[in-house]
PDB file of N, CA and C in Angstrom:
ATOM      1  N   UNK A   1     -72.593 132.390 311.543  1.00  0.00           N
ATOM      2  CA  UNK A   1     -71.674 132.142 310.454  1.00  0.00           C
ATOM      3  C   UNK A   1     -72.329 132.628 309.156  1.00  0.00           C
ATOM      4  N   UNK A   2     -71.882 133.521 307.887  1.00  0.00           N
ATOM      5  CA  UNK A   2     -71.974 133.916 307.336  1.00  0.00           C
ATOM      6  C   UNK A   2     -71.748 132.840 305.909  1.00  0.00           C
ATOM      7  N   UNK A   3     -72.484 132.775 304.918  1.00  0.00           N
ATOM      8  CA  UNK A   3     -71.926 132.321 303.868  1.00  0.00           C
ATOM      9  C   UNK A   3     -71.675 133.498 302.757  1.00  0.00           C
ATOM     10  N   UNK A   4     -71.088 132.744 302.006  1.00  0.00           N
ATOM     11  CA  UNK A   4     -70.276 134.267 301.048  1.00  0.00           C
ATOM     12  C   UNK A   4     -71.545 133.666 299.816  1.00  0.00           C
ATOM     13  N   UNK A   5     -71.805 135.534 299.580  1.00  0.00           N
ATOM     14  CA  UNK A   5     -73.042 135.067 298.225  1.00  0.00           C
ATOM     15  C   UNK A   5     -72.265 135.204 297.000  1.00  0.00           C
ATOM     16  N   UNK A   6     -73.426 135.114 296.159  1.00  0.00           N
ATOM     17  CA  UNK A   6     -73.098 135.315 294.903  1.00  0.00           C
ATOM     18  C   UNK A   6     -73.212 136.326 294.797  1.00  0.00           C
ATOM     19  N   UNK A   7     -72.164 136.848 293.927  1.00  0.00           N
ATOM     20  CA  UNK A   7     -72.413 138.605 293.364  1.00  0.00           C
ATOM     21  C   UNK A   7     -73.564 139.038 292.617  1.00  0.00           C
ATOM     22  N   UNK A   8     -73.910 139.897 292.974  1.00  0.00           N
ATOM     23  CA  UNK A   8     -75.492 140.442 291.798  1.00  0.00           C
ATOM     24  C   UNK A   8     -74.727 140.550 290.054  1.00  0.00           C
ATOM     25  N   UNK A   9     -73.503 141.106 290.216  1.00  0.00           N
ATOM     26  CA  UNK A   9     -73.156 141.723 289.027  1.00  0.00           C
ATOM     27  C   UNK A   9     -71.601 141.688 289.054  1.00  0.00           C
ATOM     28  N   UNK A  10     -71.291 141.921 287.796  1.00  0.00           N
ATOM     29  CA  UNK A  10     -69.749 141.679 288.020  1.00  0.00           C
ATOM     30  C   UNK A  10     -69.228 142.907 286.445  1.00  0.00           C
ATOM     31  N   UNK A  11     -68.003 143.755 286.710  1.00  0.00           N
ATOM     32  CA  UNK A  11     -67.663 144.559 286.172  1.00  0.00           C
ATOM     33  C   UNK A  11     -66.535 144.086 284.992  1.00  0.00           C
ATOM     34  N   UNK A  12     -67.582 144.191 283.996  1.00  0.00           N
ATOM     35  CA  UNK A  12     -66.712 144.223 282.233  1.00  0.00           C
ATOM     36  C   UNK A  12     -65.192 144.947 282.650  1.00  0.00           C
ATOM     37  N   UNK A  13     -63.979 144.380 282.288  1.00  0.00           N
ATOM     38  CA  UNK A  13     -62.493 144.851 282.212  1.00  0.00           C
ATOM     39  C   UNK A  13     -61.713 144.450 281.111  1.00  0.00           C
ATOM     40  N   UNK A  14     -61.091 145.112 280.595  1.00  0.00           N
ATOM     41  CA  UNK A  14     -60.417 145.189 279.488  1.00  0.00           C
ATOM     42  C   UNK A  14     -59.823 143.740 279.566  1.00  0.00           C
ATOM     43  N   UNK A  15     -59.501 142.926 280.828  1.00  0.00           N
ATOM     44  CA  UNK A  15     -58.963 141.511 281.096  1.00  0.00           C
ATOM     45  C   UNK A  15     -59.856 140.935 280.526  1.00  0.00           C
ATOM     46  N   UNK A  16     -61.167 141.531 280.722  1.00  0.00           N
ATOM     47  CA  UNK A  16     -62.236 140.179 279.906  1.00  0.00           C
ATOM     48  C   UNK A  16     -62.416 140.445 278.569  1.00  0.00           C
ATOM     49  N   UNK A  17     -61.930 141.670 277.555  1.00  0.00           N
ATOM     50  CA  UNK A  17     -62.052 141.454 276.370  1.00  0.00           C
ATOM     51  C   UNK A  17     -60.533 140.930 275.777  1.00  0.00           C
ATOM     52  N   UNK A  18     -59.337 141.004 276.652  1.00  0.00           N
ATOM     53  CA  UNK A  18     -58.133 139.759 276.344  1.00  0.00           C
ATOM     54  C   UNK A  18     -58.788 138.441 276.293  1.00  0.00           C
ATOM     55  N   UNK A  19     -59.438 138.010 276.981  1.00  0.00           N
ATOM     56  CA  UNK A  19     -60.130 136.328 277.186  1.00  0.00           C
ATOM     57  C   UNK A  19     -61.122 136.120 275.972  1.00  0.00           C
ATOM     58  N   UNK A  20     -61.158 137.203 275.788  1.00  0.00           N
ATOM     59  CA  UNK A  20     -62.397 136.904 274.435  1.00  0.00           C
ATOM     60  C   UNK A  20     -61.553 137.221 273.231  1.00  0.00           C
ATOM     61  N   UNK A  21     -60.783 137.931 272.828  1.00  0.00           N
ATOM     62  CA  UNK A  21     -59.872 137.783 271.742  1.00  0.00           C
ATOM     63  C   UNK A  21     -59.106 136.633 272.207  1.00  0.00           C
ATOM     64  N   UNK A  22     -58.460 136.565 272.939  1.00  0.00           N
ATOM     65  CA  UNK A  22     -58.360 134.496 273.132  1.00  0.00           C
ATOM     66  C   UNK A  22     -59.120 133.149 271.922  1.00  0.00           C
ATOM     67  N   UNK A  23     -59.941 133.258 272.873  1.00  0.00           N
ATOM     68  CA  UNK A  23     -61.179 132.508 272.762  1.00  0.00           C
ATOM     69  C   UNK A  23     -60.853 132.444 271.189  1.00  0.00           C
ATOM     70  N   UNK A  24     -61.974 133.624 270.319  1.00  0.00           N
ATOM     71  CA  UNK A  24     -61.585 134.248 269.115  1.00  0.00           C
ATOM     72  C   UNK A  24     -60.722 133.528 268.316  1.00  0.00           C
ATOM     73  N   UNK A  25     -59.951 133.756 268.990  1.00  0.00           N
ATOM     74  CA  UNK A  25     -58.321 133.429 268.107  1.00  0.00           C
ATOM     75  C   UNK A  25     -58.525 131.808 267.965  1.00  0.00           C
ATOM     76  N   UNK A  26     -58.690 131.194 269.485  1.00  0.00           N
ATOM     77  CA  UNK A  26     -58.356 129.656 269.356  1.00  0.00           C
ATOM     78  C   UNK A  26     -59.759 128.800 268.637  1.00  0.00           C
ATOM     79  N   UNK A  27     -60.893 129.345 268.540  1.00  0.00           N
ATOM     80  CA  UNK A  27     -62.016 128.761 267.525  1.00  0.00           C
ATOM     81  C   UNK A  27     -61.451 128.945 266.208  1.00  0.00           C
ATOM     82  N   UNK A  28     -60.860 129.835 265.876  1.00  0.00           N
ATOM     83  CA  UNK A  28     -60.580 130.025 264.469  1.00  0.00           C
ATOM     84  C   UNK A  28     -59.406 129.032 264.273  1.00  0.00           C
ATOM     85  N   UNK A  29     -58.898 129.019 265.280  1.00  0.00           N
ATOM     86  CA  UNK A  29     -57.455 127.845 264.482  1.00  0.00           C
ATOM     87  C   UNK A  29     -57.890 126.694 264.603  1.00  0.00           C
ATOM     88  N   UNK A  30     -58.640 126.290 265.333  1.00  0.00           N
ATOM     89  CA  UNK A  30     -59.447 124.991 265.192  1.00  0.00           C
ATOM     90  C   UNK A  30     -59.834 124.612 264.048  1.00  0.00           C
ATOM     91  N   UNK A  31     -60.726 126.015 263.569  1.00  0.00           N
ATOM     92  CA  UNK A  31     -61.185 125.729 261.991  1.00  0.00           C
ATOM     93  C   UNK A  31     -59.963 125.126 260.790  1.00  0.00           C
ATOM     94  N   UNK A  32     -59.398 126.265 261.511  1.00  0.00           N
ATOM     95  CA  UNK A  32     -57.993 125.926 259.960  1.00  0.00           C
ATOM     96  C   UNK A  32     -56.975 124.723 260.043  1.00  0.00           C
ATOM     97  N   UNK A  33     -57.395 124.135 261.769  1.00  0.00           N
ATOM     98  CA  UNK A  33     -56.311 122.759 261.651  1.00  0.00           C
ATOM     99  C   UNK A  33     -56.766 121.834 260.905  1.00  0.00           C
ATOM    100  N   UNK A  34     -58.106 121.395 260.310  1.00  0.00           N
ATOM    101  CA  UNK A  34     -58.292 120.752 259.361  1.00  0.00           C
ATOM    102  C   UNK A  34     -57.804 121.069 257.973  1.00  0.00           C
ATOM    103  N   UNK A  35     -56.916 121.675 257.572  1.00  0.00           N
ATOM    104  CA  UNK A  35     -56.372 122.043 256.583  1.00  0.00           C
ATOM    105  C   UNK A  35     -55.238 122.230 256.737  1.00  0.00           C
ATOM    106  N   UNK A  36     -54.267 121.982 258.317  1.00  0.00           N
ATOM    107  CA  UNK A  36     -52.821 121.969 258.180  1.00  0.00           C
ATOM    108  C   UNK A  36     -52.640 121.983 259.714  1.00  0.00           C
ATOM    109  N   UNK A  37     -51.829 121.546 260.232  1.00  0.00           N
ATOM    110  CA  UNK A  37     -50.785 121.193 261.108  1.00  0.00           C
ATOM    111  C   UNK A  37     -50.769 122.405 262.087  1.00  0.00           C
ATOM    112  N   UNK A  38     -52.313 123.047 263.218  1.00  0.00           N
ATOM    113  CA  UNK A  38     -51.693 124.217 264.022  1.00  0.00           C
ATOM    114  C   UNK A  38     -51.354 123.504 265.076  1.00  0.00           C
ATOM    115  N   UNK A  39     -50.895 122.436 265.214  1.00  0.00           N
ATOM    116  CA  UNK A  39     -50.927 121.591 267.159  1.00  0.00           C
ATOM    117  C   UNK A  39     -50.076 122.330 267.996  1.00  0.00           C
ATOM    118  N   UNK A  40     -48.577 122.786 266.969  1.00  0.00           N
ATOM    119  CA  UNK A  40     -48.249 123.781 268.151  1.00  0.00           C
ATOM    120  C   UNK A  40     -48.593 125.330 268.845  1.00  0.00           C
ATOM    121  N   UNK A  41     -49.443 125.885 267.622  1.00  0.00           N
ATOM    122  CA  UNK A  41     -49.749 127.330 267.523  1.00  0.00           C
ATOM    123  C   UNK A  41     -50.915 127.220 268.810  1.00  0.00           C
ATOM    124  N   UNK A  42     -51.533 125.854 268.652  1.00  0.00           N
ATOM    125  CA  UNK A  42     -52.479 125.391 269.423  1.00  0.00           C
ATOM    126  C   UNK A  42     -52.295 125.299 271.398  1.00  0.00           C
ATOM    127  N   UNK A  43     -51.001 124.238 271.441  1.00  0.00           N
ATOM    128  CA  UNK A  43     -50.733 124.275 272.195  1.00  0.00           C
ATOM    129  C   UNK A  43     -50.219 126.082 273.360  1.00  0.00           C
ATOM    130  N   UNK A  44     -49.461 126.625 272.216  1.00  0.00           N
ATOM    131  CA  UNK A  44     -48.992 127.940 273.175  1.00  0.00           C
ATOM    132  C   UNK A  44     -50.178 128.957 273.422  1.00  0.00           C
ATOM    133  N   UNK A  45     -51.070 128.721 272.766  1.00  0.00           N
ATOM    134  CA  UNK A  45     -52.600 129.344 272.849  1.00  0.00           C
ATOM    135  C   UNK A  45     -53.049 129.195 274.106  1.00  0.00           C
ATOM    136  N   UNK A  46     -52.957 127.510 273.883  1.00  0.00           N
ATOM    137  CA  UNK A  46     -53.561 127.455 275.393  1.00  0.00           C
ATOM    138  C   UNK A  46     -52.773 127.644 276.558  1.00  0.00           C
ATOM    139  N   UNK A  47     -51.639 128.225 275.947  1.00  0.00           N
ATOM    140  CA  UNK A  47     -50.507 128.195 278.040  1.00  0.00           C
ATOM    141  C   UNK A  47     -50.826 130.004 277.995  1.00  0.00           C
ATOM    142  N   UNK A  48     -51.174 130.650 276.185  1.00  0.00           N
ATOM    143  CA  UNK A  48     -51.681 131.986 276.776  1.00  0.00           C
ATOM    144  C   UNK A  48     -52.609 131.854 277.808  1.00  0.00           C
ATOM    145  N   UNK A  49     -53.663 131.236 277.462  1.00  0.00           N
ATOM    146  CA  UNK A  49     -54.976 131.577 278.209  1.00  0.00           C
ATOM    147  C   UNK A  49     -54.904 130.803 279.515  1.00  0.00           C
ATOM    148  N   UNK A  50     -53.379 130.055 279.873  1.00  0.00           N
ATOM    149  CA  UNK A  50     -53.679 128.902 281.208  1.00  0.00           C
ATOM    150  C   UNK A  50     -53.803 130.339 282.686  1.00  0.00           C
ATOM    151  N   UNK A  51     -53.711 129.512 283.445  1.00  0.00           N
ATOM    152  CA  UNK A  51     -53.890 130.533 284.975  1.00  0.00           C
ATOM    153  C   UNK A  51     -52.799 131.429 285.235  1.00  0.00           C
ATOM    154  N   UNK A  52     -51.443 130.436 285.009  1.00  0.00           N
ATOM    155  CA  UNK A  52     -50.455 131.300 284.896  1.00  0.00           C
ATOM    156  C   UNK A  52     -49.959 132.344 284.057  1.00  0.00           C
ATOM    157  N   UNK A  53     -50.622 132.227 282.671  1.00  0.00           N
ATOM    158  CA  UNK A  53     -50.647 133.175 281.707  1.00  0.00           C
ATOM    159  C   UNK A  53     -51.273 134.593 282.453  1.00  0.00           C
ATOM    160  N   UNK A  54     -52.362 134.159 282.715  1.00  0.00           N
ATOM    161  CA  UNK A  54     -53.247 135.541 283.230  1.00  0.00           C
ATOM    162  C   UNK A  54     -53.198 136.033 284.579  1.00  0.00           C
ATOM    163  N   UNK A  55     -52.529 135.687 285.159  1.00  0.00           N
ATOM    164  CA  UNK A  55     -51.402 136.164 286.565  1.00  0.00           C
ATOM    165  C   UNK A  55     -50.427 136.799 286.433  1.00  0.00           C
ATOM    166  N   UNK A  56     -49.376 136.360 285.273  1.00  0.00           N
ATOM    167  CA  UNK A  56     -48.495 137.039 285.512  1.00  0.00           C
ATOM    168  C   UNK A  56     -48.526 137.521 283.653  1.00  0.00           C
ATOM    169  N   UNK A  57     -48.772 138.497 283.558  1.00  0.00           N
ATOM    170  CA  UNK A  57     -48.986 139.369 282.308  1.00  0.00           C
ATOM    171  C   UNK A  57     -47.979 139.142 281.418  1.00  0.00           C
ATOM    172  N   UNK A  58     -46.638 139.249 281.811  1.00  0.00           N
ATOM    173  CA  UNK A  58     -45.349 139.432 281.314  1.00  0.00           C
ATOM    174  C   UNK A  58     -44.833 137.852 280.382  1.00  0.00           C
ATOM    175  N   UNK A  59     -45.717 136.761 281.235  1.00  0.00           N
ATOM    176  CA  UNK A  59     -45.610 135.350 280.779  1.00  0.00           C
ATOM    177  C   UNK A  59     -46.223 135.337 279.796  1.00  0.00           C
ATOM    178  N   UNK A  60     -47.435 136.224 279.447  1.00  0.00           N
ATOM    179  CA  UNK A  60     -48.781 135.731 278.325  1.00  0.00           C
ATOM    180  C   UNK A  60     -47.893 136.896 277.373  1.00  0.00           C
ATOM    181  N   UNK A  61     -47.316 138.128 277.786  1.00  0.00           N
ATOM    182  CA  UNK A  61     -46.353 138.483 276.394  1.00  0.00           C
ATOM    183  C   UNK A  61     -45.943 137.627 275.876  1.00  0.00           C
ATOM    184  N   UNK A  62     -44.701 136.655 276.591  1.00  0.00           N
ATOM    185  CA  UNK A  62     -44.082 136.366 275.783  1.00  0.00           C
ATOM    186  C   UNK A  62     -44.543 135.137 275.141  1.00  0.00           C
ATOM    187  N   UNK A  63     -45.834 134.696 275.917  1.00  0.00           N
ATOM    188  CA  UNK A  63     -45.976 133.431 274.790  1.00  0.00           C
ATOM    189  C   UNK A  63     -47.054 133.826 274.159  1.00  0.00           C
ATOM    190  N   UNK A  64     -47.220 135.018 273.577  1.00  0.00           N
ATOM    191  CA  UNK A  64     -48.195 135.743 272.393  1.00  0.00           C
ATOM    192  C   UNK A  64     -46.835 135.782 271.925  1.00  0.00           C
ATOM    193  N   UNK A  65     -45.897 136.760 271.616  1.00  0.00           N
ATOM    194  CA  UNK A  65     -44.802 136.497 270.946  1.00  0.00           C
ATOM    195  C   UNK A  65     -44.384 135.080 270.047  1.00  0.00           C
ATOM    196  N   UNK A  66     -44.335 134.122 270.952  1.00  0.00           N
ATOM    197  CA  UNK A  66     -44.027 133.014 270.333  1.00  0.00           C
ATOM    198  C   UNK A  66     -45.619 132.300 269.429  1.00  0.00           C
ATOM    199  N   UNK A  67     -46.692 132.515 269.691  1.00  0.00           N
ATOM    200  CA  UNK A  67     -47.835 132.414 268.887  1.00  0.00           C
ATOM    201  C   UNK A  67     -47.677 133.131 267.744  1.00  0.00           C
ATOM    202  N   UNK A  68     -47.489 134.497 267.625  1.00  0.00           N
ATOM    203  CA  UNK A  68     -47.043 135.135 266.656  1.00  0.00           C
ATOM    204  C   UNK A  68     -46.173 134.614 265.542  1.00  0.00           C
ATOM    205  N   UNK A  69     -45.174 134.685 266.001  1.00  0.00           N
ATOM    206  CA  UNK A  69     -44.216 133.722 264.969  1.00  0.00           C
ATOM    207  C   UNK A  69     -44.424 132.280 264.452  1.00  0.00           C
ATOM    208  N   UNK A  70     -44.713 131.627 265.316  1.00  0.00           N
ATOM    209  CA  UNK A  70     -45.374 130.193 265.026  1.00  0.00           C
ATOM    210  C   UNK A  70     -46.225 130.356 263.703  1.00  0.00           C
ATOM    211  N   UNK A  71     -47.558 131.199 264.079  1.00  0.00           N
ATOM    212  CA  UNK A  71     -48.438 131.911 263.002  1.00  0.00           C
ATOM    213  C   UNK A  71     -47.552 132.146 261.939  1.00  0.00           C
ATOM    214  N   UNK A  72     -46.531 132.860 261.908  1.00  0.00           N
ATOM    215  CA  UNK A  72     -46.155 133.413 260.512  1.00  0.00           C
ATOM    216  C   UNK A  72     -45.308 132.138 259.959  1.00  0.00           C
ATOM    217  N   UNK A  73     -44.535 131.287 260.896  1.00  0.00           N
ATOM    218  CA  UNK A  73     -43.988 130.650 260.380  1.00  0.00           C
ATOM    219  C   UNK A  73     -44.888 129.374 259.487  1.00  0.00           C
ATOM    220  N   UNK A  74     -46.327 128.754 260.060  1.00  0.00           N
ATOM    221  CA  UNK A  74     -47.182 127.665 259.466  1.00  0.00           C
ATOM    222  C   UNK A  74     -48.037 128.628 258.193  1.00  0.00           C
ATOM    223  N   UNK A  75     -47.852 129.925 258.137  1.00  0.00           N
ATOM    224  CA  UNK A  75     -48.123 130.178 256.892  1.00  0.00           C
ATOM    225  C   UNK A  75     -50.063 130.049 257.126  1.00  0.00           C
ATOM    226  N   UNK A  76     -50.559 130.933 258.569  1.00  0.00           N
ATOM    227  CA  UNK A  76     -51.933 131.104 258.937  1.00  0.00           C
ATOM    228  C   UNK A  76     -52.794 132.078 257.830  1.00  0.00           C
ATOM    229  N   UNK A  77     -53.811 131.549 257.927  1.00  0.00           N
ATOM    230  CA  UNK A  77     -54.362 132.215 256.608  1.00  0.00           C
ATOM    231  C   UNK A  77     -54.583 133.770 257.497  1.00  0.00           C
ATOM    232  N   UNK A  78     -54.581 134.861 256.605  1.00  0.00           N
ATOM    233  CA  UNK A  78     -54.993 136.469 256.923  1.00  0.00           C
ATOM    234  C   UNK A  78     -55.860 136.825 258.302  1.00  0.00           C
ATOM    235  N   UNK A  79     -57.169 135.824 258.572  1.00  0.00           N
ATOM    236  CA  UNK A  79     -58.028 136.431 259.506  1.00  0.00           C
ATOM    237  C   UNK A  79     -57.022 135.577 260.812  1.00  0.00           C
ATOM    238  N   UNK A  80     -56.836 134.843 260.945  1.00  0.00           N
ATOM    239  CA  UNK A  80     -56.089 134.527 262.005  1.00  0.00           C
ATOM    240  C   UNK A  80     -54.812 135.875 262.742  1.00  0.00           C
ATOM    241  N   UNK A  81     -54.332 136.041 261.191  1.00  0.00           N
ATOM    242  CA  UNK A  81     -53.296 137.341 261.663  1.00  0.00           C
ATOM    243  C   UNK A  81     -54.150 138.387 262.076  1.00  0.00           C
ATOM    244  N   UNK A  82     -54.952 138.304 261.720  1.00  0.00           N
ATOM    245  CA  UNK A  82     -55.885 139.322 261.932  1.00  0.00           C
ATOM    246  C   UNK A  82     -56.402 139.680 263.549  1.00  0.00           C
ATOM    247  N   UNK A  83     -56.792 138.259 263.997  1.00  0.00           N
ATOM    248  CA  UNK A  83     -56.922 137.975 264.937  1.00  0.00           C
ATOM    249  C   UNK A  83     -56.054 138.270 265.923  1.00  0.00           C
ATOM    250  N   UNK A  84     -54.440 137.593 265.973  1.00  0.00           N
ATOM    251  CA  UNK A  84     -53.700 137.977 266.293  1.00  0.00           C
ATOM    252  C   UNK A  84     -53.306 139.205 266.934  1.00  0.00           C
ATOM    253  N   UNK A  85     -53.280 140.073 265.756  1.00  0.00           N
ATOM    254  CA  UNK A  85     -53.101 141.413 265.648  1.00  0.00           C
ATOM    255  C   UNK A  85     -54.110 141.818 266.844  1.00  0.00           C
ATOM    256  N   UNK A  86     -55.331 141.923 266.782  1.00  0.00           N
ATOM    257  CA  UNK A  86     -56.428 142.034 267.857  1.00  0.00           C
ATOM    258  C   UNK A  86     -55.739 142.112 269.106  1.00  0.00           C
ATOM    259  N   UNK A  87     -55.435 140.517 269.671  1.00  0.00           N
ATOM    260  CA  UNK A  87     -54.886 140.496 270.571  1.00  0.00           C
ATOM    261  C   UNK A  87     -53.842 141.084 271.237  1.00  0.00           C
ATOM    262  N   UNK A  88     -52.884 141.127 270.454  1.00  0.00           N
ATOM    263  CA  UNK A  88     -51.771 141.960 270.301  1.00  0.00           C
ATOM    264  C   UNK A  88     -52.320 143.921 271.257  1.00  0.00           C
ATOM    265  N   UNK A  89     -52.897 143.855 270.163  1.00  0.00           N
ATOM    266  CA  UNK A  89     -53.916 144.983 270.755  1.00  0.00           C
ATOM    267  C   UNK A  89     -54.006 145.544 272.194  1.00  0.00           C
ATOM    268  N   UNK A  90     -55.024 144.702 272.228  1.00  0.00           N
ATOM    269  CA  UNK A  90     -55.590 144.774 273.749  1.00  0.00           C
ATOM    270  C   UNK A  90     -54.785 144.265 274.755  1.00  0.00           C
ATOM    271  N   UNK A  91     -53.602 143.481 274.861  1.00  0.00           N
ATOM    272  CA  UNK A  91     -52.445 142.710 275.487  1.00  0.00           C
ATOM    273  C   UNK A  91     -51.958 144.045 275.814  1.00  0.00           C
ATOM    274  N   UNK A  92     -51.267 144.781 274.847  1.00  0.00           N
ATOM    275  CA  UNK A  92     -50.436 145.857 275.196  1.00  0.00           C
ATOM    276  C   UNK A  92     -51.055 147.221 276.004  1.00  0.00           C
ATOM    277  N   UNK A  93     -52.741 146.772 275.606  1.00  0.00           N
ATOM    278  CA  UNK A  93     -53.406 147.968 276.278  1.00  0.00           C
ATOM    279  C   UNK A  93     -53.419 148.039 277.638  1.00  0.00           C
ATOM    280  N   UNK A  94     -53.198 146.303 277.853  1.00  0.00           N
ATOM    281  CA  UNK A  94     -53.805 145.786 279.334  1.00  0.00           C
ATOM    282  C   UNK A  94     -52.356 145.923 280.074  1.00  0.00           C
ATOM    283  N   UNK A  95     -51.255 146.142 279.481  1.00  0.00           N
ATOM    284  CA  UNK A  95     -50.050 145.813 280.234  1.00  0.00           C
ATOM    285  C   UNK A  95     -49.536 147.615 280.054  1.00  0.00           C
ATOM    286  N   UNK A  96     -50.116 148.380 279.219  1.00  0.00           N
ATOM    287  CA  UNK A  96     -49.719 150.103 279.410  1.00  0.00           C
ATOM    288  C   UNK A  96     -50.394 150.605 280.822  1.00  0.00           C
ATOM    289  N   UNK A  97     -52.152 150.059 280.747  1.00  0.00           N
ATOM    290  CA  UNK A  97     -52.440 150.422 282.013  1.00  0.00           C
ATOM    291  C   UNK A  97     -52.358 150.002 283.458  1.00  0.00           C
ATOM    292  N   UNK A  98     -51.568 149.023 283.442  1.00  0.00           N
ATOM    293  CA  UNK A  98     -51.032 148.167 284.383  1.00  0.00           C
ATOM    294  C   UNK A  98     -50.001 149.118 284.674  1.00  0.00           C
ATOM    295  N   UNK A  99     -48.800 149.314 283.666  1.00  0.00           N
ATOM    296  CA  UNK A  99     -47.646 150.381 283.929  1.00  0.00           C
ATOM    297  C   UNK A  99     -48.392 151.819 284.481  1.00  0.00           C
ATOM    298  N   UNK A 100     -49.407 152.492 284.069  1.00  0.00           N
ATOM    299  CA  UNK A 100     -49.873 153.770 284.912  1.00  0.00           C
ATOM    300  C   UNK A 100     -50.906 153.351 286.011  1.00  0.00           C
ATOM    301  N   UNK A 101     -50.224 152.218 286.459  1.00  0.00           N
ATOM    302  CA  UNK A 101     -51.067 152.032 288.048  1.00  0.00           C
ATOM    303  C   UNK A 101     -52.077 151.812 287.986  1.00  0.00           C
ATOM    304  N   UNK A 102     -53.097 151.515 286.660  1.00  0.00           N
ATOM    305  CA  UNK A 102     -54.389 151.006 286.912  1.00  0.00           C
ATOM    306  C   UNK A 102     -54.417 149.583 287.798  1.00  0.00           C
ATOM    307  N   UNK A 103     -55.506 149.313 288.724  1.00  0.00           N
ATOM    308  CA  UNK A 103     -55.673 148.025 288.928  1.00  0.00           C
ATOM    309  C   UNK A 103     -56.635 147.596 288.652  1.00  0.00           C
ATOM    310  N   UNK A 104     -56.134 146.298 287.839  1.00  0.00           N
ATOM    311  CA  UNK A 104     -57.747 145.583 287.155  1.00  0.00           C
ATOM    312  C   UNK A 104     -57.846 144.483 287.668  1.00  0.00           C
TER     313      UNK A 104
END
């Protein structure tokens, strides 16, 4: 009987710099909820980054979409949009090369 090892090494993917503009994003609103009300910007953050977010790609669009607006609507200070924007980024990068058949 065989046990399954640990991998020596594991390969950097554009999926793991989405998880880190994540991340990114949700330390920084942490910072700024002491200065105003992000619980919901908060909450859809985290159903981006839940399991089902990052399974099915098309789910973490649309609830970056709704983070987005949330953001504009609580009136987020600049680096957050900033942040945002980031994500935004690399989201669309990860879901173009998904459309030309990359598999990541």
């Amino acid at each position: 009987m065989s046990f399954y090892q640990e991998p020596t090494h594991y390969e950097k993917t554009i999926l793991s710099d989405l998880q880190g503009a994540w991340e990114v994003l949700k330390d920084e609103v942490i910072k700024e909820h002491d200065s105003k009300d992000c619980s919901q910007l908060m909450f859809h953050i985290n159903e981006a980054m839940s399991w089902e977010s990052v399974r099915n790609l098309n789910h973490m669009k649309n609830t970056f979409i709704l983070v987005q607006s949330i953001a504009q609507q609580i009136n987020v200070s600049d680096e957050i949009i900033e942040l945002i924007e980031d994500i935004r980024d690399v989201l669309y990068e990860v879901l173009n090369e998904i459309q030309h058949g990359k598999i990541l």
